[in-house]
N, C-alpha and C. Protein backbone atom coordinates (compact mmCIF):
# COMPACT_ATOMS: atom_id res chain seq x y z
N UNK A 1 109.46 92.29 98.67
CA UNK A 1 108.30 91.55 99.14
C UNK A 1 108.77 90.36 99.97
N UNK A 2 108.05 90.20 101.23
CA UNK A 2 108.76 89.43 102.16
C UNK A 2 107.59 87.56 101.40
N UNK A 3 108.52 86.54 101.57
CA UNK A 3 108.27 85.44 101.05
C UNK A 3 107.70 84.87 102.31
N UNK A 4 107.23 83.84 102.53
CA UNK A 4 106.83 82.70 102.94
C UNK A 4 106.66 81.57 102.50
N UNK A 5 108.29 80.72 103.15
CA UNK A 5 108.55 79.35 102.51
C UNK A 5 107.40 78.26 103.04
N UNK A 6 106.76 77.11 102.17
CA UNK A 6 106.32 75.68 102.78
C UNK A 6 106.92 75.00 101.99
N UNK A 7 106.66 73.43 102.94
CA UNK A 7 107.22 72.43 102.48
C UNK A 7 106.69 71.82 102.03
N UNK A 8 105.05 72.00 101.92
CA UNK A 8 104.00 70.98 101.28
C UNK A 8 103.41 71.60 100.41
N UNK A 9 102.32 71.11 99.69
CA UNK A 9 101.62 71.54 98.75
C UNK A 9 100.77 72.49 98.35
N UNK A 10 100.67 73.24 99.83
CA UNK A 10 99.85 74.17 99.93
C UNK A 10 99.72 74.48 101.42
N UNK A 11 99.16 75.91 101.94
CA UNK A 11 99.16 76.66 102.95
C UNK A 11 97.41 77.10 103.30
N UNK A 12 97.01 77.42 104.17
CA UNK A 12 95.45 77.55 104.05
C UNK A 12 96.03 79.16 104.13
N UNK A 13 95.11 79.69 103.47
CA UNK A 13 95.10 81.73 104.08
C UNK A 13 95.36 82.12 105.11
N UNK A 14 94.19 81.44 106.00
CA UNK A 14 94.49 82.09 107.47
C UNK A 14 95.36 81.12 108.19
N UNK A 15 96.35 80.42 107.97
CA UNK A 15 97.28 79.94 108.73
C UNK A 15 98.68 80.80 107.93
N UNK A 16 98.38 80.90 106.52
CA UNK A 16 99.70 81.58 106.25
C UNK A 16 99.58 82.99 106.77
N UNK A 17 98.39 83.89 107.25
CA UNK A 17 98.12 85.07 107.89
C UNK A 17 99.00 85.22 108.92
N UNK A 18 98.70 83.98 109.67
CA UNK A 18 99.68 84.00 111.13
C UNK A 18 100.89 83.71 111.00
N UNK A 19 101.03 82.52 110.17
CA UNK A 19 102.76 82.78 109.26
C UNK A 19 103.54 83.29 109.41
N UNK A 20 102.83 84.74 108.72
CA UNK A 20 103.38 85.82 107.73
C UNK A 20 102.86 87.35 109.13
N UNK A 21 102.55 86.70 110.13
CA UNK A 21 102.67 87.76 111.43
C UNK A 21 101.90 88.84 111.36
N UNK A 22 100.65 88.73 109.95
CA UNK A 22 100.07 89.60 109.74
C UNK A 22 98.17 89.65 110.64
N UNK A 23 98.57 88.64 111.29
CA UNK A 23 97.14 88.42 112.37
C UNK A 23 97.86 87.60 113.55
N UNK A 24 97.21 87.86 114.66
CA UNK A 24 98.08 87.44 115.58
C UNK A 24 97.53 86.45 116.07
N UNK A 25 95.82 86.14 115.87
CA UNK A 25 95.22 84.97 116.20
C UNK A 25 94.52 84.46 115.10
N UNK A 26 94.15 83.09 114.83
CA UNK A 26 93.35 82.47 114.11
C UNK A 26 91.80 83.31 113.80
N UNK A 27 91.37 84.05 115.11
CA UNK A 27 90.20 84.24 114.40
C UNK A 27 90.30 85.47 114.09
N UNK A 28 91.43 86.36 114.27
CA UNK A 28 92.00 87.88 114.25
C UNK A 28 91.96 87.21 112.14
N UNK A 29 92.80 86.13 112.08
CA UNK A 29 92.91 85.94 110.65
C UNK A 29 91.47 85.88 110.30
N UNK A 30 90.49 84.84 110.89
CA UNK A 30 89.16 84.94 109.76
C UNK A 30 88.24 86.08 109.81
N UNK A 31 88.53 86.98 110.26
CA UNK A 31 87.65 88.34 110.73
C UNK A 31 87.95 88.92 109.09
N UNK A 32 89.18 89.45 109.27
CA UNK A 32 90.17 90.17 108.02
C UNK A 32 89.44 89.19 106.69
N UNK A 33 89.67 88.15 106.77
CA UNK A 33 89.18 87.36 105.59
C UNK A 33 87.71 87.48 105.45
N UNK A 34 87.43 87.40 106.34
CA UNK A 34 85.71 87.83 106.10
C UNK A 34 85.07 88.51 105.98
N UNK A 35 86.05 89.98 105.95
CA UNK A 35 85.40 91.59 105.95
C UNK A 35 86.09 91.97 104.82
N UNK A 36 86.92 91.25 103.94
CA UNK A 36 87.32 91.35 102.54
C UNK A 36 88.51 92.84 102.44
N UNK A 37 89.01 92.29 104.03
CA UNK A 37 90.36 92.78 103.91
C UNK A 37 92.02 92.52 103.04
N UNK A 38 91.70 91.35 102.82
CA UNK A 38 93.20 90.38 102.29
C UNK A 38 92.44 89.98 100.72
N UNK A 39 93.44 90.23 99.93
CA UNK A 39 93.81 90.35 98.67
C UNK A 39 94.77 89.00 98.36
N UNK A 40 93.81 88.18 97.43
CA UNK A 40 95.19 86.75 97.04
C UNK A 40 94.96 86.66 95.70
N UNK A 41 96.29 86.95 95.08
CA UNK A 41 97.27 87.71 93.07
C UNK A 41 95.92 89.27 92.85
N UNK A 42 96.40 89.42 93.71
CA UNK A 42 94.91 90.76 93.48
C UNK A 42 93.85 90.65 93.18
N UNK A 43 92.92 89.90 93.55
CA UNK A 43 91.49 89.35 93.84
C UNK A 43 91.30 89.63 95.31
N UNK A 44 90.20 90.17 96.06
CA UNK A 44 89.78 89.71 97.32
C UNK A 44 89.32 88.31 97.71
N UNK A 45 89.77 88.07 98.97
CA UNK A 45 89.74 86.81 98.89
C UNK A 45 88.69 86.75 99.84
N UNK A 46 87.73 85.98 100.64
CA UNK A 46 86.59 85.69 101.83
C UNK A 46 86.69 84.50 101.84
N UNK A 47 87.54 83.97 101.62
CA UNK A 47 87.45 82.59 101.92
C UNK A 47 88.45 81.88 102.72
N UNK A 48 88.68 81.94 103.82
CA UNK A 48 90.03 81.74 105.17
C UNK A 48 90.70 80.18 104.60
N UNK A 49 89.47 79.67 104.11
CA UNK A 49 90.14 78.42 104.05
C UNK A 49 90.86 77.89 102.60
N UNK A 50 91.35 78.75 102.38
CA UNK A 50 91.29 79.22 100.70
C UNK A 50 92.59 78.12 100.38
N UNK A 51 93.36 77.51 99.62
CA UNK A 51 94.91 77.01 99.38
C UNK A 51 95.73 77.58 98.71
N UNK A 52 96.79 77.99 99.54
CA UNK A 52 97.88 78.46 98.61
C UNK A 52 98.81 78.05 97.97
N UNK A 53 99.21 78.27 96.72
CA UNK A 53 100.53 77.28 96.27
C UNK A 53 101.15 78.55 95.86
N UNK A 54 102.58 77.39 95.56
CA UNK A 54 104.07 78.33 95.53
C UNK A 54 103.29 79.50 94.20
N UNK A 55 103.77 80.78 94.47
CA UNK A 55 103.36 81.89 93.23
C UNK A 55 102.52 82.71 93.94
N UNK A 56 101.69 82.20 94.44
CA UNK A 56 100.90 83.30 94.87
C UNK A 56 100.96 84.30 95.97
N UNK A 57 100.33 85.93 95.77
CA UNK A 57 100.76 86.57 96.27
C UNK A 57 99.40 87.22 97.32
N UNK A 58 99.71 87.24 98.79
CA UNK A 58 99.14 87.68 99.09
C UNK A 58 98.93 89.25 100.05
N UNK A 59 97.75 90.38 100.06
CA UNK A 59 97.83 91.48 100.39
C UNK A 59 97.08 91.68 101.52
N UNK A 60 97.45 92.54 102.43
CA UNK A 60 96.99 93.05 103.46
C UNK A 60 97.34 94.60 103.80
N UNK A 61 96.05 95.40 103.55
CA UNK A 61 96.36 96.95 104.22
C UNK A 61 98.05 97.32 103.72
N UNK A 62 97.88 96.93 102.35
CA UNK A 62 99.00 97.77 101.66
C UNK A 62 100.43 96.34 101.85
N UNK A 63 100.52 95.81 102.61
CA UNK A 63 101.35 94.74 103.27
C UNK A 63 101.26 93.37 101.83
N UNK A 64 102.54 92.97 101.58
CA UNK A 64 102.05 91.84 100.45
C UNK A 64 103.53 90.73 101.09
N UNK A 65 103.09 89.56 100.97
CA UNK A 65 103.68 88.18 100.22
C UNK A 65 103.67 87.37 99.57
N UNK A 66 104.35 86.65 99.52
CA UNK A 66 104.51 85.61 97.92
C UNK A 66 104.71 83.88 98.93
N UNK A 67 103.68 83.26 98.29
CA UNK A 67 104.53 81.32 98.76
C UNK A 67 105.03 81.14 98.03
N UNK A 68 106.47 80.77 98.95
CA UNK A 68 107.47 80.17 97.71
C UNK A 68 107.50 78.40 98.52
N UNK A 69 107.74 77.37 97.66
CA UNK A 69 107.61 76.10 97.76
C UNK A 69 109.25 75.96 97.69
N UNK A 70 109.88 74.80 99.37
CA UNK A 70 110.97 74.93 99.15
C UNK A 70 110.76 73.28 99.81
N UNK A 71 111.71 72.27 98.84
CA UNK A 71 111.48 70.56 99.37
C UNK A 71 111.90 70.39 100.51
């Protein structure tokens, strides 16, 4: 499972979407989030503006990562 490091306290969904290369534009990310494509610890998620912290894992069309928190 491919990771995605931050340095702060948290990541929004659809910025770690583009991140993680799995949307190629901001609103390519809130489309997916809003048609209850992406999966965050296996829950659907609809909420783009959602926060992520280190642990959590997120899914796309079979596709998954994890935030890992690095100082």
């Amino acid at each position: 499972m491919e990771e995605i490091v931050i340095n702060t306290e948290f990541i929004k969904l659809d910025s770690a979407l583009k991140f993680a290369n799995m949307a190629e534009s901001g609103g390519e990310a809130k489309t997916m989030v809003q048609d209850g494509y992406v999966s965050v610890n296996g829950e659907v998620c609809t909420q783009r503006g959602r926060k992520l912290r280190a642990g959590d894992t997120v899914t796309v069309a079979g596709q998954s990562f994890r935030i890992r928190h690095e100082a």
